[in-house]
Protein backbone atom coordinates (compact mmCIF):
# COMPACT_ATOMS: atom_id res chain seq x y z
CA UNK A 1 -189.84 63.02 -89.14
CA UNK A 2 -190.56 60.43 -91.66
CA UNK A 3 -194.25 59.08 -92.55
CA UNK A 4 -195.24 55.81 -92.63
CA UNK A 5 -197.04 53.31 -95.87
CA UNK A 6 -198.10 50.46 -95.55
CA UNK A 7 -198.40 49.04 -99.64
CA UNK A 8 -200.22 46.14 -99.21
CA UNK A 9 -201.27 43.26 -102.00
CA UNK A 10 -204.78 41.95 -101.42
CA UNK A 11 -207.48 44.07 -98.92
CA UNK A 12 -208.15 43.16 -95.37
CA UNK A 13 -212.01 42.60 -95.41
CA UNK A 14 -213.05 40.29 -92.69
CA UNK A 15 -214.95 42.81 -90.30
CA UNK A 16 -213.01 41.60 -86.84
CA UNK A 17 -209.53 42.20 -88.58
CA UNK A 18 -210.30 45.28 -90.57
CA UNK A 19 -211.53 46.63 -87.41
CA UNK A 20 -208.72 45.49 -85.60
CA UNK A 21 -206.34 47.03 -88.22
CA UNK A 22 -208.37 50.03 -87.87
CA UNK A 23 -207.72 50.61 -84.62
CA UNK A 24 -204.18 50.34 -84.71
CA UNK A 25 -204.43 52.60 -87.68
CA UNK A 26 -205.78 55.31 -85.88
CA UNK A 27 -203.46 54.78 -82.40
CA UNK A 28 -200.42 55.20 -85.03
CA UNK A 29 -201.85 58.11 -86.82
CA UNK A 30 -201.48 60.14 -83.15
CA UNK A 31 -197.91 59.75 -83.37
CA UNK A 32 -196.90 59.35 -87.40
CA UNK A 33 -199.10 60.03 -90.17
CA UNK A 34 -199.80 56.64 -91.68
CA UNK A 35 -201.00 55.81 -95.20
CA UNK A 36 -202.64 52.41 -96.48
CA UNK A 37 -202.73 51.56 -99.87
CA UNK A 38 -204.06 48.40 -101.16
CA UNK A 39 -203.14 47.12 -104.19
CA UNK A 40 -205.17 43.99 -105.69
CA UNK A 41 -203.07 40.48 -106.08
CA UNK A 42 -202.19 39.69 -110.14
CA UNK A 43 -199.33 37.37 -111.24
CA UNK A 44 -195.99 38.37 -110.73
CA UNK A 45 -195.13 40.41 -113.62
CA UNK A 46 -198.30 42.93 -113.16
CA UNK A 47 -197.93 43.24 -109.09
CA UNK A 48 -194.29 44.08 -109.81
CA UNK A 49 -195.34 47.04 -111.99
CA UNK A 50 -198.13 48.06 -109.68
CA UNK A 51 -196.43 47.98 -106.79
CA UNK A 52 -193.28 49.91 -108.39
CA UNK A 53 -195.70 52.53 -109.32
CA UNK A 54 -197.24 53.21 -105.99
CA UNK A 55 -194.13 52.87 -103.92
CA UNK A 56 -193.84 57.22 -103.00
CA UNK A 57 -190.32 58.52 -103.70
CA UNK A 58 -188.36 59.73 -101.91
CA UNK A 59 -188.86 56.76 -100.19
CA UNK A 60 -187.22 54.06 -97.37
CA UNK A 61 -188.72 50.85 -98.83
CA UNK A 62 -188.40 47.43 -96.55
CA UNK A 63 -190.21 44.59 -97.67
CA UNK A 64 -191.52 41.92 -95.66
CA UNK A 65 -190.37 38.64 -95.98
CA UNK A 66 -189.98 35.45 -94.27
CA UNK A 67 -185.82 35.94 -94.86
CA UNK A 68 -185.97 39.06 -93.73
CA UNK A 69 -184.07 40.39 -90.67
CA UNK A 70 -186.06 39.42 -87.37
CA UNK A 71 -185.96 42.09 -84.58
CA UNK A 72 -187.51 42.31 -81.33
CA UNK A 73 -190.21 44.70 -80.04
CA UNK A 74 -187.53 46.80 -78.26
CA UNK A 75 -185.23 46.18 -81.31
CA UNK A 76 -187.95 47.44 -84.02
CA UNK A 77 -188.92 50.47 -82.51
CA UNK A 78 -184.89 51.98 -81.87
CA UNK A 79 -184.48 50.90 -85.90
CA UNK A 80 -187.98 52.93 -86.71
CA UNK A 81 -186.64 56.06 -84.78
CA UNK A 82 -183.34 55.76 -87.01
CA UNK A 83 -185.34 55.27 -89.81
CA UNK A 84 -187.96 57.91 -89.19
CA UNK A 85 -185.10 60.35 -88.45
CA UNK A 86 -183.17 59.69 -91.27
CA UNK A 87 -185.27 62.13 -92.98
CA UNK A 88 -185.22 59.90 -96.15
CA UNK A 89 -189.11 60.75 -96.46
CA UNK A 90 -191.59 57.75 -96.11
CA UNK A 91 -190.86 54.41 -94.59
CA UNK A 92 -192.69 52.16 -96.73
CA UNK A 93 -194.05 48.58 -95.83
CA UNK A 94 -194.12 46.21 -98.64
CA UNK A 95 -196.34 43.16 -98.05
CA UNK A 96 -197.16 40.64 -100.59
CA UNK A 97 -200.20 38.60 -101.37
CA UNK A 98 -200.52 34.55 -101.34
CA UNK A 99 -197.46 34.30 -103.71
CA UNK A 100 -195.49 36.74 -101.57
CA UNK A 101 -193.66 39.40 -103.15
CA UNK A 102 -192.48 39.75 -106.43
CA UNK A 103 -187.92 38.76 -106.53
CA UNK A 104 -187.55 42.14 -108.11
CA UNK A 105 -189.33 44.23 -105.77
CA UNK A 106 -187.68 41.92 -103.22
CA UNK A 107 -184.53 42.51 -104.58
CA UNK A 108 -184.99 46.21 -105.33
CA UNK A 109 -186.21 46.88 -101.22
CA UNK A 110 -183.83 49.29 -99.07
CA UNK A 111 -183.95 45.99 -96.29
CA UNK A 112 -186.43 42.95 -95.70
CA UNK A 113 -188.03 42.36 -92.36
CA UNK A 114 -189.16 39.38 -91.26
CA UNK A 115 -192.29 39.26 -88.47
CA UNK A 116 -192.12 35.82 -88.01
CA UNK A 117 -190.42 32.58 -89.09
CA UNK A 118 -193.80 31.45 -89.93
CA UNK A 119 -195.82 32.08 -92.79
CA UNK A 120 -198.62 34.49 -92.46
CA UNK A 121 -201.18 35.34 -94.23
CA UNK A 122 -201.24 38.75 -95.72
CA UNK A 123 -204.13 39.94 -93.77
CA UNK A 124 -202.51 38.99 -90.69
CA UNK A 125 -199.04 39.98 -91.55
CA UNK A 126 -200.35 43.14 -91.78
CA UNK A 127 -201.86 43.41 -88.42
CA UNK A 128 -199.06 42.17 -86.68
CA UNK A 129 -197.38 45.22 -88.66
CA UNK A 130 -199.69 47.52 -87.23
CA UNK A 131 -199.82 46.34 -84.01
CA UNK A 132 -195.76 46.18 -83.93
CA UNK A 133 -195.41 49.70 -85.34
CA UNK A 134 -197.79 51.06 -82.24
CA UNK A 135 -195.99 49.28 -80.31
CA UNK A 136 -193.20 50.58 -81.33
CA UNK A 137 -194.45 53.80 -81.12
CA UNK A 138 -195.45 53.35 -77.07
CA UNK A 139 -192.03 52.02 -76.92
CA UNK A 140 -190.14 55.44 -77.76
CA UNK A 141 -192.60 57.56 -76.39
CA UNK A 142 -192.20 55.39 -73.05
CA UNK A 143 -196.41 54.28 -72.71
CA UNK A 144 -197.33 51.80 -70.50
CA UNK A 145 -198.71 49.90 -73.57
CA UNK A 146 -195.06 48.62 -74.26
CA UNK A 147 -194.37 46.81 -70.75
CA UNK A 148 -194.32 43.39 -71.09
């Protein structure tokens, strides 16, 4: 079973959303073992060769972008499981800063999700991620969380 990363550009510091993010953290960690690394924003040319350094290897990378493929809740989770059972090593979640992510890392990502065809902010892109990838979670394990 695969482990999850969430490589994120920019910290989440506001104390409602960090604890927010927390808590999703910690409901996810039951079920995957979940890493969260923060990387700070910089122009494009220095977050491309931060983030390529900190992206684990072997590694499933899928960045998140507006373009990105949309899924469903129900859809999401059934692609984690085939992700997470791959055995390809970590899934990791590429989210970008106010400029978004760099093309190359873009173009260099396994696939690109999209969470929305609105533009997020990164500090709530990434607790939509968390709260989707618990969700997700509830989902395959059949929770009462998931109903709708």
């Amino acid at each position: 079973m695969s482990s999850l990363v969430v490589l994120a550009v920019g910290k989440v510091k506001e104390p409602g959303l960090r604890e927010a993010l927390d808590d999703y953290v910690k409901r996810i960690e039951r079920h995957f073992p979940l890493e969260e690394i923060e990387v700070k924003d910089a122009p494009m040319p220095q977050l491309r060769s931060t983030l390529e350094k900190k992206v684990p290897s072997p590694a499933h990378v899928v960045a998140l972008d507006v373009a990105g493929r949309a899924m469903t809740s129900e859809g999401f989770a059934r692609w984690l499981e085939s992700r997470a059972t791959q055995g390809k090593g970590k899934i990791v979640f590429l989210t970008g800063g106010a400029e978004g992510l760099p093309p190359e890392v873009l173009a260099r990502a396994d696939e690109k999700l999209s969470l929305s065809a609105m533009t997020l902010p990164h500090r709530l892109a990434r607790l939509v991620l968390a709260e989707q990838l618990y969700r997700a979670v509830t989902i395959l394990r059949g929770e009462p969380y998931a109903r709708l």
